[in-house]
C-alpha atoms as a PDB file:
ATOM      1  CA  UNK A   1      99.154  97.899  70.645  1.00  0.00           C
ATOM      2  CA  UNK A   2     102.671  98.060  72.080  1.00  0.00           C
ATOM      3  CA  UNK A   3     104.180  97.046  69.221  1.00  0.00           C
ATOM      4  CA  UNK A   4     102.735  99.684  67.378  1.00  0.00           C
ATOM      5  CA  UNK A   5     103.719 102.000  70.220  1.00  0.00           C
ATOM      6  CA  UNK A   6     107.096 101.032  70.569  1.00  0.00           C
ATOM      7  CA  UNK A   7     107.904 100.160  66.421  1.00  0.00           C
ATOM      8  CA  UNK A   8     110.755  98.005  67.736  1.00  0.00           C
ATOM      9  CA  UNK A   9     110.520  93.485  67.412  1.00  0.00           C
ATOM     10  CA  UNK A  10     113.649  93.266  67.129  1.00  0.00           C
ATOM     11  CA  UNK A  11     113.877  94.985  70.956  1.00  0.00           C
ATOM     12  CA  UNK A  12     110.599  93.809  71.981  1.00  0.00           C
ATOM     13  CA  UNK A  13     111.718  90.340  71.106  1.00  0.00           C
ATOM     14  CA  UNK A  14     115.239  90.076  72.909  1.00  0.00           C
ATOM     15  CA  UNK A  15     116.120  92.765  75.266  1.00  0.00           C
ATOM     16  CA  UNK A  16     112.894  93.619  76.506  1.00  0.00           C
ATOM     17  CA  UNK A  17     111.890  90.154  77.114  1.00  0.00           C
ATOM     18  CA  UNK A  18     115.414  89.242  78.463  1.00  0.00           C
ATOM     19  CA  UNK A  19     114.708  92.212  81.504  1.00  0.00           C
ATOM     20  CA  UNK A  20     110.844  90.980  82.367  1.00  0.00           C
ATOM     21  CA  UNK A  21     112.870  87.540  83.152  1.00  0.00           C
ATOM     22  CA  UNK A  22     115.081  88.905  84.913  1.00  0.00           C
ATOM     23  CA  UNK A  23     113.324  91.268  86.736  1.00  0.00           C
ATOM     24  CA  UNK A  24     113.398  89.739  90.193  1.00  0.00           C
ATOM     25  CA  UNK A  25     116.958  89.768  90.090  1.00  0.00           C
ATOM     26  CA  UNK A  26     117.437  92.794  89.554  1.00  0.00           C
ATOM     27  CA  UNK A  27     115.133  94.286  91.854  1.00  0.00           C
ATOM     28  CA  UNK A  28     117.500  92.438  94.565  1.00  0.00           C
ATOM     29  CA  UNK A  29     120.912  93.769  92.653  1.00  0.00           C
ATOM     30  CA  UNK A  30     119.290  97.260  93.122  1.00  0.00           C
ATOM     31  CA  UNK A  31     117.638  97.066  97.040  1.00  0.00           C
ATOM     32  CA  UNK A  32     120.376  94.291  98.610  1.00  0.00           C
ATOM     33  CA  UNK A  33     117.162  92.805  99.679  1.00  0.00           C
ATOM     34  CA  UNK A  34     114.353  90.404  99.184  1.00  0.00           C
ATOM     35  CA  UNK A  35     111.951  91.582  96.160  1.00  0.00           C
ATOM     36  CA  UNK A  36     109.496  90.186  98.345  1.00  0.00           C
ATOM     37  CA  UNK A  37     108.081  93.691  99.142  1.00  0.00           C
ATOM     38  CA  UNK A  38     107.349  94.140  94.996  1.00  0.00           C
ATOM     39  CA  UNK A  39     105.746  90.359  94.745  1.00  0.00           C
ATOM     40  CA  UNK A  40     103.024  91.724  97.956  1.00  0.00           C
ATOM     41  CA  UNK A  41     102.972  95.321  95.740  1.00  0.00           C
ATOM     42  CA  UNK A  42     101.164  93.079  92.843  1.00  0.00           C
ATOM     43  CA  UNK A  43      99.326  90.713  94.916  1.00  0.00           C
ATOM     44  CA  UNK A  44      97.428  93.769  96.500  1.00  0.00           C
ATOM     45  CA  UNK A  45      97.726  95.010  92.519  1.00  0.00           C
ATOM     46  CA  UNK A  46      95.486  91.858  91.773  1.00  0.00           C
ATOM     47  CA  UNK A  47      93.140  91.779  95.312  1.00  0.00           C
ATOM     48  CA  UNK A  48      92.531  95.845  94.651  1.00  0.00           C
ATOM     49  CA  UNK A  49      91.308  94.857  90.746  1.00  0.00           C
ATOM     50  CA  UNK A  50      89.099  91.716  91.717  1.00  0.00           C
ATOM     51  CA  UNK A  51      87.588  93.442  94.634  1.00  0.00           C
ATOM     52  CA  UNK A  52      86.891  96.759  93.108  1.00  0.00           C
ATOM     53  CA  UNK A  53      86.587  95.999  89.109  1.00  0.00           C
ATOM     54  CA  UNK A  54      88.905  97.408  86.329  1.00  0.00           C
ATOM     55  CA  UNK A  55      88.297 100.658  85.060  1.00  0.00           C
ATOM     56  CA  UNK A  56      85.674 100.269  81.739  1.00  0.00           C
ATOM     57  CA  UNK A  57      87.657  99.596  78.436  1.00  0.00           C
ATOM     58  CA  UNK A  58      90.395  98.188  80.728  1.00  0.00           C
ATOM     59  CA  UNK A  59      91.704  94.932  81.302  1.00  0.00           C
ATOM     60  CA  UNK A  60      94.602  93.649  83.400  1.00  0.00           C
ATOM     61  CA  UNK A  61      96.503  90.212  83.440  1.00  0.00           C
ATOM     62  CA  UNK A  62      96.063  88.606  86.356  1.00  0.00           C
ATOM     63  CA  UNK A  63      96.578  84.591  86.627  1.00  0.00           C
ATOM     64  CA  UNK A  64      94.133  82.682  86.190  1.00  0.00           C
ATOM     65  CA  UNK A  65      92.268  79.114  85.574  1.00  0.00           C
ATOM     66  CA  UNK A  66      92.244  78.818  81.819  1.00  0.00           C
ATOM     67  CA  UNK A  67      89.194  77.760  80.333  1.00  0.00           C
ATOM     68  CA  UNK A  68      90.833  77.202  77.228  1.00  0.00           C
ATOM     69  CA  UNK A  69      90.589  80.500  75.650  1.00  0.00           C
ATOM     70  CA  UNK A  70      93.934  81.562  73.796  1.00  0.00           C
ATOM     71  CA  UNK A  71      94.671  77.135  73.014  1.00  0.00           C
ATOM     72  CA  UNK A  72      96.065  77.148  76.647  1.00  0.00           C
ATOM     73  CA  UNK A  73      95.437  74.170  78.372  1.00  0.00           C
ATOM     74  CA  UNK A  74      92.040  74.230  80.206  1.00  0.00           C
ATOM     75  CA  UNK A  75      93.220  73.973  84.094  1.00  0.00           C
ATOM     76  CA  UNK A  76      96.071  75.451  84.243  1.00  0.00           C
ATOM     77  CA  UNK A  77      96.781  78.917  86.126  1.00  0.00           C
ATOM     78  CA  UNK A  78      97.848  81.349  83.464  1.00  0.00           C
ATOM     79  CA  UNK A  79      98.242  85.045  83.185  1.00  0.00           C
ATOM     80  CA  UNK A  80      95.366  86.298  81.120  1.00  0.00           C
ATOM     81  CA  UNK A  81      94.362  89.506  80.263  1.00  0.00           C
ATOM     82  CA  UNK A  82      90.850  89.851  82.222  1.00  0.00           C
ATOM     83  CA  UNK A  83      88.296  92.624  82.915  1.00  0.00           C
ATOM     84  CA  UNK A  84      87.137  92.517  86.808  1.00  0.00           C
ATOM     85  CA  UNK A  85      83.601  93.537  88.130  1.00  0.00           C
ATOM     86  CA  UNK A  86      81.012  92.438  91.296  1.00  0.00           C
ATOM     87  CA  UNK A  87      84.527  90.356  92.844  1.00  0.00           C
ATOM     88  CA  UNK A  88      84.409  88.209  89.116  1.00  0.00           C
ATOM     89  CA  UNK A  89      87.241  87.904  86.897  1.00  0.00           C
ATOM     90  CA  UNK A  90      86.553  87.303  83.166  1.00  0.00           C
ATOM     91  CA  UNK A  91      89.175  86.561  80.287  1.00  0.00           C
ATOM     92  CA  UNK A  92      89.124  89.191  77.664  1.00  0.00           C
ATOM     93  CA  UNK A  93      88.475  87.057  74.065  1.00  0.00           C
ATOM     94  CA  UNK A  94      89.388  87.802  70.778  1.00  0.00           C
ATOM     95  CA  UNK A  95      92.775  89.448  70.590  1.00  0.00           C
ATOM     96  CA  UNK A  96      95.375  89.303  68.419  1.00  0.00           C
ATOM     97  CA  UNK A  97      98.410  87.112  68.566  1.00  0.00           C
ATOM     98  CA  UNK A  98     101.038  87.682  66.395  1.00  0.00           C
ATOM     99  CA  UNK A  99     103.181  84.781  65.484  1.00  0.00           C
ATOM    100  CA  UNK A 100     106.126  85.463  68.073  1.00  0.00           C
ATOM    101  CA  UNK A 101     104.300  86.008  70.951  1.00  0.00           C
ATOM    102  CA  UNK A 102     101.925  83.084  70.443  1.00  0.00           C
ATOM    103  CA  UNK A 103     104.995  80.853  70.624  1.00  0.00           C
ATOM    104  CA  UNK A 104     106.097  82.157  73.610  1.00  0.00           C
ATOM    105  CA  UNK A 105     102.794  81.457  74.973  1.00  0.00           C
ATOM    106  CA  UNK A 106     102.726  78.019  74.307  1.00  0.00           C
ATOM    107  CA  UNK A 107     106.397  77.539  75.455  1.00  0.00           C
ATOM    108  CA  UNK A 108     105.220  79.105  78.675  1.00  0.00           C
ATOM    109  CA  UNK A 109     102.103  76.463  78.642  1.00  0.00           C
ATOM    110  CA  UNK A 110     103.822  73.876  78.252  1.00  0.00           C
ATOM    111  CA  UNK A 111     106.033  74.319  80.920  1.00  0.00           C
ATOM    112  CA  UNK A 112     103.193  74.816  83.646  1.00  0.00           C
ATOM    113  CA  UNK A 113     101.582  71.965  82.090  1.00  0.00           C
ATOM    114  CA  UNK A 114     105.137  70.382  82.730  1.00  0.00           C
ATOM    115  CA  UNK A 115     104.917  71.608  86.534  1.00  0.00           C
ATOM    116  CA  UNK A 116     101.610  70.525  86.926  1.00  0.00           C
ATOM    117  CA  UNK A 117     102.275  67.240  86.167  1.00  0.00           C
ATOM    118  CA  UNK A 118     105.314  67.046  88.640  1.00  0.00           C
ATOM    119  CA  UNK A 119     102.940  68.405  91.360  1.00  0.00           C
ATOM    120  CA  UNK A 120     100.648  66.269  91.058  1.00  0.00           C
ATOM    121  CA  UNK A 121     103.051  63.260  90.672  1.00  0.00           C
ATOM    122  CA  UNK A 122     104.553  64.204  94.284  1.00  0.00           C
ATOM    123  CA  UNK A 123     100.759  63.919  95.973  1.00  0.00           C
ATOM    124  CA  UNK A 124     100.660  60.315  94.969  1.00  0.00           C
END
């Protein structure tokens, strides 16, 4: 587990979390340009996995319909961590969530559940 790995919450928690966010930006800081090119480097990430199946023992996280697994929201797209094989994607059950992230998950849920509901609102 990366926690384990890295033997650092207090980093894991802040600064670490602070970059992921912020990662987009600073691919543009870095290039002067678009980080268009990285967002089409994961989408063929994701197409390459689905198509041709993760590695055995592996999983990825790839977004996803939730069917409810992890208390997110069944409906909602969500990055899961999923095992791919035969072009199907399957969410990987049964790990652990430690107190931290599992707040962070639901903050996250609750705002796609928030965007959801705005899209849908603008259909009508």
């Amino acid at each position: 587990p990366v926690r384990e790995l890295v033997a650092d919450d207090e980093w894991l928690n802040t600064e670490f979390i602070s970059t992921v966010q912020q990662r987009g930006a600073a691919i543009i800081k870095a290039r002067k340009q678009s980080s268009a090119l990285s967002a089409a480097s994961s989408a063929c990430d994701h197409i390459r996995d689905w198509v041709l199946g993760t590695p055995e023992g592996t999983f990825v996280s790839m977004g996803v319909y939730s069917d409810g697994s992890y208390g997110v929201p069944a409906g909602l797209i969500y990055s899961f961590p999923v095992t791919c094989s035969g072009g199907e994607w399957t969410i990987v059950q049964g790990l652990p969530i430690d107190e931290f992230s599992r707040k962070k998950m639901d903050a996250t849920a609750q705002e796609l559940s928030e965007e959801k509901t705005l899209a849908y609102s603008c259909l009508n």
